[in-house]
N, C-alpha and C. Protein backbone atom coordinates (compact mmCIF):
# COMPACT_ATOMS: atom_id res chain seq x y z
N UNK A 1 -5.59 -13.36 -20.47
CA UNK A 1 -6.12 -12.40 -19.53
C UNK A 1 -7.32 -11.71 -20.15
N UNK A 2 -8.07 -11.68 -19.11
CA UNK A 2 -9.66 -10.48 -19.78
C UNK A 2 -9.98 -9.59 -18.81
N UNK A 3 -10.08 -8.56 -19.31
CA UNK A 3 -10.45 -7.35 -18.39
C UNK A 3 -11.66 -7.24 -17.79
N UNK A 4 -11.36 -6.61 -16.67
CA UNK A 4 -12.44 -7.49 -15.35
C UNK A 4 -13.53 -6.66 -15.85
N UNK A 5 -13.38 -5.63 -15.92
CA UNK A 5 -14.74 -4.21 -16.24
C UNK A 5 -13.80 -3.25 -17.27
N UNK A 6 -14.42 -2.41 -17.47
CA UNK A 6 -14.17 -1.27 -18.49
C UNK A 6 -13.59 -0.11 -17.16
N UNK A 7 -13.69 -0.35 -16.15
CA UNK A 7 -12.92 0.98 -15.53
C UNK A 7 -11.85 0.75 -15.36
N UNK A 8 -11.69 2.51 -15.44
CA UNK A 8 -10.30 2.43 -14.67
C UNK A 8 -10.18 3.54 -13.60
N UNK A 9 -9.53 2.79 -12.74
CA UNK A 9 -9.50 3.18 -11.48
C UNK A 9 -8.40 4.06 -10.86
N UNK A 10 -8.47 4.65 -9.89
CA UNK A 10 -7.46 5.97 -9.75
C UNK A 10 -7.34 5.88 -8.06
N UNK A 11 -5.43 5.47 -8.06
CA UNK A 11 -5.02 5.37 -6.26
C UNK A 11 -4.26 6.71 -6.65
N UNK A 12 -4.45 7.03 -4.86
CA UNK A 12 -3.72 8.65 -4.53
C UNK A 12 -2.10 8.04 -4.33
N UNK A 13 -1.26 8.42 -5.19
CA UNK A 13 0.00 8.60 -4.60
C UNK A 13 0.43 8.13 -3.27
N UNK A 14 0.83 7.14 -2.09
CA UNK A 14 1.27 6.95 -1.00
C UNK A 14 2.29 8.05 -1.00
N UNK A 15 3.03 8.72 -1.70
CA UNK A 15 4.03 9.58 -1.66
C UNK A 15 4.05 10.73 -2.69
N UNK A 16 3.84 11.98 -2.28
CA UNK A 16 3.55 13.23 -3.41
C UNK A 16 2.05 13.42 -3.78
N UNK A 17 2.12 14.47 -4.94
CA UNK A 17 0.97 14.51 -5.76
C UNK A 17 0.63 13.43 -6.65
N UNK A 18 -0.16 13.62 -7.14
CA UNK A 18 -1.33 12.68 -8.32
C UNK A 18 -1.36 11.62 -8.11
N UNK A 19 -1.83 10.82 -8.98
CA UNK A 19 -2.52 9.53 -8.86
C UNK A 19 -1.99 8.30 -9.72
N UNK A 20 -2.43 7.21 -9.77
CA UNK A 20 -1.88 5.90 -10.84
C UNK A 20 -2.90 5.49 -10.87
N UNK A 21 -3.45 5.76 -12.26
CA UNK A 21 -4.85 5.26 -12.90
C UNK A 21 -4.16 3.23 -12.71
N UNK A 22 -4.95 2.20 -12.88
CA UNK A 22 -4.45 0.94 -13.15
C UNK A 22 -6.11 0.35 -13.49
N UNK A 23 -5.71 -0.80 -13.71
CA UNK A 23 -6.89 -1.60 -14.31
C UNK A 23 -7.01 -2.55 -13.57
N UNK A 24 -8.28 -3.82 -13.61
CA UNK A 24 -8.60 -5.17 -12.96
C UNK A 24 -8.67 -6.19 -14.26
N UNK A 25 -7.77 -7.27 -13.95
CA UNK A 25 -7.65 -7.81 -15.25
C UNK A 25 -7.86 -9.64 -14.15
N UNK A 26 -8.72 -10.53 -15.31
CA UNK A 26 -8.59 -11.61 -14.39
C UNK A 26 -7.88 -12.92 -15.39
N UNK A 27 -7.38 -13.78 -14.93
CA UNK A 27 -6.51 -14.80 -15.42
C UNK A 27 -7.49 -16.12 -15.77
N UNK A 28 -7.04 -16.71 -16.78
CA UNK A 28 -7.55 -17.91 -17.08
C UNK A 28 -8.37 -18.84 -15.77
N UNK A 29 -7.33 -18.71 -14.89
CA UNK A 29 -7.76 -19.38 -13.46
C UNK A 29 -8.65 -18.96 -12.48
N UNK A 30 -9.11 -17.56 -13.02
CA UNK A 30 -9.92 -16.45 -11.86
C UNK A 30 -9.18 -16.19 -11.15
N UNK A 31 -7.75 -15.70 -10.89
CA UNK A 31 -7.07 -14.93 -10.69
C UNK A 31 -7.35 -13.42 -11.06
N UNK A 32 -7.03 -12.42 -9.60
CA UNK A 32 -7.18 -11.42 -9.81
C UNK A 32 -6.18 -10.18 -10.34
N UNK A 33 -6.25 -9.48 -11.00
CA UNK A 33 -4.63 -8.54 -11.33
C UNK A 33 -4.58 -7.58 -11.61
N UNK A 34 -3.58 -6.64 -11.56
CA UNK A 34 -3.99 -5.41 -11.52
C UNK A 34 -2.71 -5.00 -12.81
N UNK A 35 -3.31 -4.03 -12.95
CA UNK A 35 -2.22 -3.43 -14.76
C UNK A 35 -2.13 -1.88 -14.35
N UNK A 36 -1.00 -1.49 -13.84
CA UNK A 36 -0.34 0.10 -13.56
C UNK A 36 -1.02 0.47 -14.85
N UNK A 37 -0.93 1.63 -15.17
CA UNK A 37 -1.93 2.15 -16.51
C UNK A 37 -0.85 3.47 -16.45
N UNK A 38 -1.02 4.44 -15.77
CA UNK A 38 -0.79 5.72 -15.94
C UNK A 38 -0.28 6.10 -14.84
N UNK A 39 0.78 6.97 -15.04
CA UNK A 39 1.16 8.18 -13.61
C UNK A 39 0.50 9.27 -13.63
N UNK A 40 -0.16 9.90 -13.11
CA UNK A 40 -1.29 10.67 -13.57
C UNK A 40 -1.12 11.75 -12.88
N UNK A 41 0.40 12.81 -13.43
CA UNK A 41 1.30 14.12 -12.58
C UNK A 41 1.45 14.63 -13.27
N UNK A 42 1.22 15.27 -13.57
CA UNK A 42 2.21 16.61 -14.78
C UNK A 42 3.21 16.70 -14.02
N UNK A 43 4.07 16.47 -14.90
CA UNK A 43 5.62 16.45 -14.36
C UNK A 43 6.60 15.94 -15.63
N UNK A 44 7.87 16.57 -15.60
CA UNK A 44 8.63 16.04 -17.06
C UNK A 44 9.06 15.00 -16.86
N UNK A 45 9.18 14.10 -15.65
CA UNK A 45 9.87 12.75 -15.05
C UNK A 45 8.50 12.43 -14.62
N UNK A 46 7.58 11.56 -14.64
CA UNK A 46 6.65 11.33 -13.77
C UNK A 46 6.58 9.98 -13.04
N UNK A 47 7.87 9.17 -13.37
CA UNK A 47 8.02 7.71 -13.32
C UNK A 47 7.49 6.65 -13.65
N UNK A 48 7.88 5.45 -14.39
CA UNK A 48 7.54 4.78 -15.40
C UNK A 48 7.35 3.07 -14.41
N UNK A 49 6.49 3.13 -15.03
CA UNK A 49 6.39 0.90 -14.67
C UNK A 49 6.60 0.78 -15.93
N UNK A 50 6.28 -1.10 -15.28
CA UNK A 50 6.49 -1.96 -16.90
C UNK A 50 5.36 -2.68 -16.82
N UNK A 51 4.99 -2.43 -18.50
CA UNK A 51 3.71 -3.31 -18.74
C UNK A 51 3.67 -4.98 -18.84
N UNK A 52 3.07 -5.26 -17.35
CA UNK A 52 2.73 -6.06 -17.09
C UNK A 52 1.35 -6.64 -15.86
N UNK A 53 1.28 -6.92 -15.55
CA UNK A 53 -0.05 -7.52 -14.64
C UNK A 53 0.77 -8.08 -13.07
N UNK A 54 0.41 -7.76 -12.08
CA UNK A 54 0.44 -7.85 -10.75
C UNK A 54 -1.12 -8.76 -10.03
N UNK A 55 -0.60 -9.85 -9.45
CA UNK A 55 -1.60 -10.97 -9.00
C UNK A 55 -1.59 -9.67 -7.53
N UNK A 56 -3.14 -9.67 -7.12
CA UNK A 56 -3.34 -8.98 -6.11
C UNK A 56 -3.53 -9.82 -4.86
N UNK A 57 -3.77 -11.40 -4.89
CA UNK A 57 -3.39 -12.11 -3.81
C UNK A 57 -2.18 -12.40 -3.52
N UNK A 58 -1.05 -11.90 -4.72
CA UNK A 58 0.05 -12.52 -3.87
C UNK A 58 0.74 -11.35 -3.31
N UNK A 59 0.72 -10.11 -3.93
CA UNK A 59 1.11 -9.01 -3.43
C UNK A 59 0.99 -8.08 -2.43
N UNK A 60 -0.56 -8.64 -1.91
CA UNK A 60 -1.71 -7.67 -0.81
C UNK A 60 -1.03 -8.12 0.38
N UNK A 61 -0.26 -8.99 0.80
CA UNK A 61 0.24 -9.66 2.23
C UNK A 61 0.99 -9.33 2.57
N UNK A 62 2.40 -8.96 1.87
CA UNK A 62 3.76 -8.71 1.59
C UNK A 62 4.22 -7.16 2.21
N UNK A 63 5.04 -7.09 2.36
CA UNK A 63 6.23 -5.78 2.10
C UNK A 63 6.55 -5.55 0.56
N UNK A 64 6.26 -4.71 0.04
CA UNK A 64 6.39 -4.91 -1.60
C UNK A 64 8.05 -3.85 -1.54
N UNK A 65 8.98 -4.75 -2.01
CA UNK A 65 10.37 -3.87 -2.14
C UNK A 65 10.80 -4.49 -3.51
N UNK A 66 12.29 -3.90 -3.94
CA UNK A 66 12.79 -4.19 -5.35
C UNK A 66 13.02 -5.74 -5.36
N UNK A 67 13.28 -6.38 -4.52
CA UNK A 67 13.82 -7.99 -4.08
C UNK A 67 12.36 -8.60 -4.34
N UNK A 68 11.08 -8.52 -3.95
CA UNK A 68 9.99 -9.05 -4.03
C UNK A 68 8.69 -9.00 -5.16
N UNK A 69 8.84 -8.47 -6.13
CA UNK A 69 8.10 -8.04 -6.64
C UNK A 69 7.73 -8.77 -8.20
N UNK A 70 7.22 -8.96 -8.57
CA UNK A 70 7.25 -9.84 -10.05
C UNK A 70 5.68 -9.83 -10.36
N UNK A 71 5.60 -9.91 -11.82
CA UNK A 71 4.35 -9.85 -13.13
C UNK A 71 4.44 -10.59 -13.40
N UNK A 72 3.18 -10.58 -14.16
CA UNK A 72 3.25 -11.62 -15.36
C UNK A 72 2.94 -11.12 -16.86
N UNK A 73 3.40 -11.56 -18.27
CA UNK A 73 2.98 -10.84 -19.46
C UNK A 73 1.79 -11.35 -19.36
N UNK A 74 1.30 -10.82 -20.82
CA UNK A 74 0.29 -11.13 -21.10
C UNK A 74 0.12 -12.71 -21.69
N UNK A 75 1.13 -13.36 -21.58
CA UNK A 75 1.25 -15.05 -21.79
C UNK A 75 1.26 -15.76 -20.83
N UNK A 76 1.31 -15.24 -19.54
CA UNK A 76 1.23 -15.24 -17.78
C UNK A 76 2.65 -15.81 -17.96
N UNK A 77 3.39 -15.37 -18.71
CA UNK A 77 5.32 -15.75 -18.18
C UNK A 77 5.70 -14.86 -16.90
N UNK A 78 6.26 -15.40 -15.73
CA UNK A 78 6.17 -14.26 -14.96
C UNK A 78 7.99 -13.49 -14.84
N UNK A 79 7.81 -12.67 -14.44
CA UNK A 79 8.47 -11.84 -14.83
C UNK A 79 9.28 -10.69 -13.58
N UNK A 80 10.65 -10.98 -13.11
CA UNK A 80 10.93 -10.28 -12.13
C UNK A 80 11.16 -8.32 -12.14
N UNK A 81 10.84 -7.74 -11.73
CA UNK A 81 10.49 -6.20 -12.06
C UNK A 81 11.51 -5.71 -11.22
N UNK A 82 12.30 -5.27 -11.46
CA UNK A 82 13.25 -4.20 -11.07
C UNK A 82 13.23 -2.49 -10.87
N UNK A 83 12.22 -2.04 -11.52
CA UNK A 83 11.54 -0.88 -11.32
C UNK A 83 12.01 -0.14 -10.12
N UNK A 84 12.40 0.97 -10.03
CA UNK A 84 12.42 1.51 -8.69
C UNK A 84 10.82 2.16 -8.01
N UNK A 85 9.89 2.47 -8.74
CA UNK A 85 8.87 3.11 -9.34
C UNK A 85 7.94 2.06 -9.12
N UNK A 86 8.44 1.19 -8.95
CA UNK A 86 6.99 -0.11 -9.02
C UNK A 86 6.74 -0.22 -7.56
N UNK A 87 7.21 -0.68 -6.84
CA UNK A 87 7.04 -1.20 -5.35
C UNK A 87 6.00 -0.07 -4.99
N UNK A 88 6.24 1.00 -4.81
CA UNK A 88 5.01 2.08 -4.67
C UNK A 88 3.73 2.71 -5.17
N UNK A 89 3.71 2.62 -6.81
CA UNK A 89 2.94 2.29 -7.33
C UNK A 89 1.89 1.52 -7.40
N UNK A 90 2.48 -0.28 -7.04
CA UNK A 90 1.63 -1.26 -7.17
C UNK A 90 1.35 -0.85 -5.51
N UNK A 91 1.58 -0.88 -4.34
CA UNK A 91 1.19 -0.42 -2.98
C UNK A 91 -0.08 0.30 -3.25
N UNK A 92 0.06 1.71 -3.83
CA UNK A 92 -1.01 2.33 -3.93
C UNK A 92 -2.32 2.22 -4.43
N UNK A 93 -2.13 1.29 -5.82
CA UNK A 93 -3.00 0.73 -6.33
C UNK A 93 -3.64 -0.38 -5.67
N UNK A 94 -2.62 -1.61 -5.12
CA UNK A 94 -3.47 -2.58 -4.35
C UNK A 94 -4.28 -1.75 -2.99
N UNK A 95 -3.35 -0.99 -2.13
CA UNK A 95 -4.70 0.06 -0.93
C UNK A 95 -5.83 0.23 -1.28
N UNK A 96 -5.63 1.36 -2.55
CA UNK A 96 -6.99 1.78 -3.39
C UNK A 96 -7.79 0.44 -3.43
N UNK A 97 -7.60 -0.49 -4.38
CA UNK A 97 -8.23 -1.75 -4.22
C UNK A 97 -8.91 -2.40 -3.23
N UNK A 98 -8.17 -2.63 -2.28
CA UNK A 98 -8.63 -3.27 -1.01
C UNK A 98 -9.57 -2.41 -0.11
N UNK A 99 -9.34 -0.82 0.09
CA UNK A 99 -10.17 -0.01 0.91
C UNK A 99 -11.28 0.42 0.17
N UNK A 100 -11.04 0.63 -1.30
CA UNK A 100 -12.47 1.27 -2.29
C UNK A 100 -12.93 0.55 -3.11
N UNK A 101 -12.81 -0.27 -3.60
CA UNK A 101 -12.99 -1.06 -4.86
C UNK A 101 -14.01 -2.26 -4.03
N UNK A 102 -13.40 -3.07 -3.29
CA UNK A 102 -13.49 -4.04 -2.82
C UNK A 102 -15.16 -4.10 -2.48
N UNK A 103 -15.53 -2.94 -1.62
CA UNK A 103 -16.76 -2.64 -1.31
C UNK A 103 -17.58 -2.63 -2.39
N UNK A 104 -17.15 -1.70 -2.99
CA UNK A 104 -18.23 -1.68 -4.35
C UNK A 104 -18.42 -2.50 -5.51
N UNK A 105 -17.52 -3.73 -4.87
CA UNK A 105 -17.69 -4.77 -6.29
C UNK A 105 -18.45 -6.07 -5.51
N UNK A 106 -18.93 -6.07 -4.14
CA UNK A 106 -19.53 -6.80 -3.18
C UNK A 106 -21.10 -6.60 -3.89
């Protein structure tokens, strides 16, 4: 995997305050992916992912729930995510993506 650019990018919460900084990472294949980075709440619980990479074509179509969801490491092994914390997370981040990003990388 190589990181698409040096930013990092910031989706609003679909639910509550703050944000989930995440990254654009692309795959051997030009595959596109996205890397949760940060919960970005002050809060003593702020909820946790797992470090791994999310393909944004396969996820952008979907209903993203605990049953559907899977990464890949950084060896592209992929990897089923159980997270309660993820399904919403990666949502917010792929939106952000698709409504803001998308434009400005045209």
């Amino acid at each position: 995997m190589k990181r698409f650019n040096n930013n990092t990018y910031k989706a609003k919460k679909v639910s509550g305050n703050g944000f989930i900084d995440y990254y654009l990472w692309v795959s051997p294949s030009d595959e596109l992916y996205i890397q949760l980075h940060l919960n970005d709440f002050d809060t003593k619980s702020p909820g946790t992912f797992p470090d791994c990479f999310f393909s944004i074509a396969e996820h952008s179509n979907r209903s993203l729930s605990l049953n559907n969801i899977h990464g890949v490491n950084s060896r592209l092994v992929k990897q089923n995510i159980r997270n309660v914390n993820t399904p919403a997370f990666l949502y917010a981040a792929i939106k952000h993506y698709n409504d803001e990003v998308v434009s400005q990388l045209a």
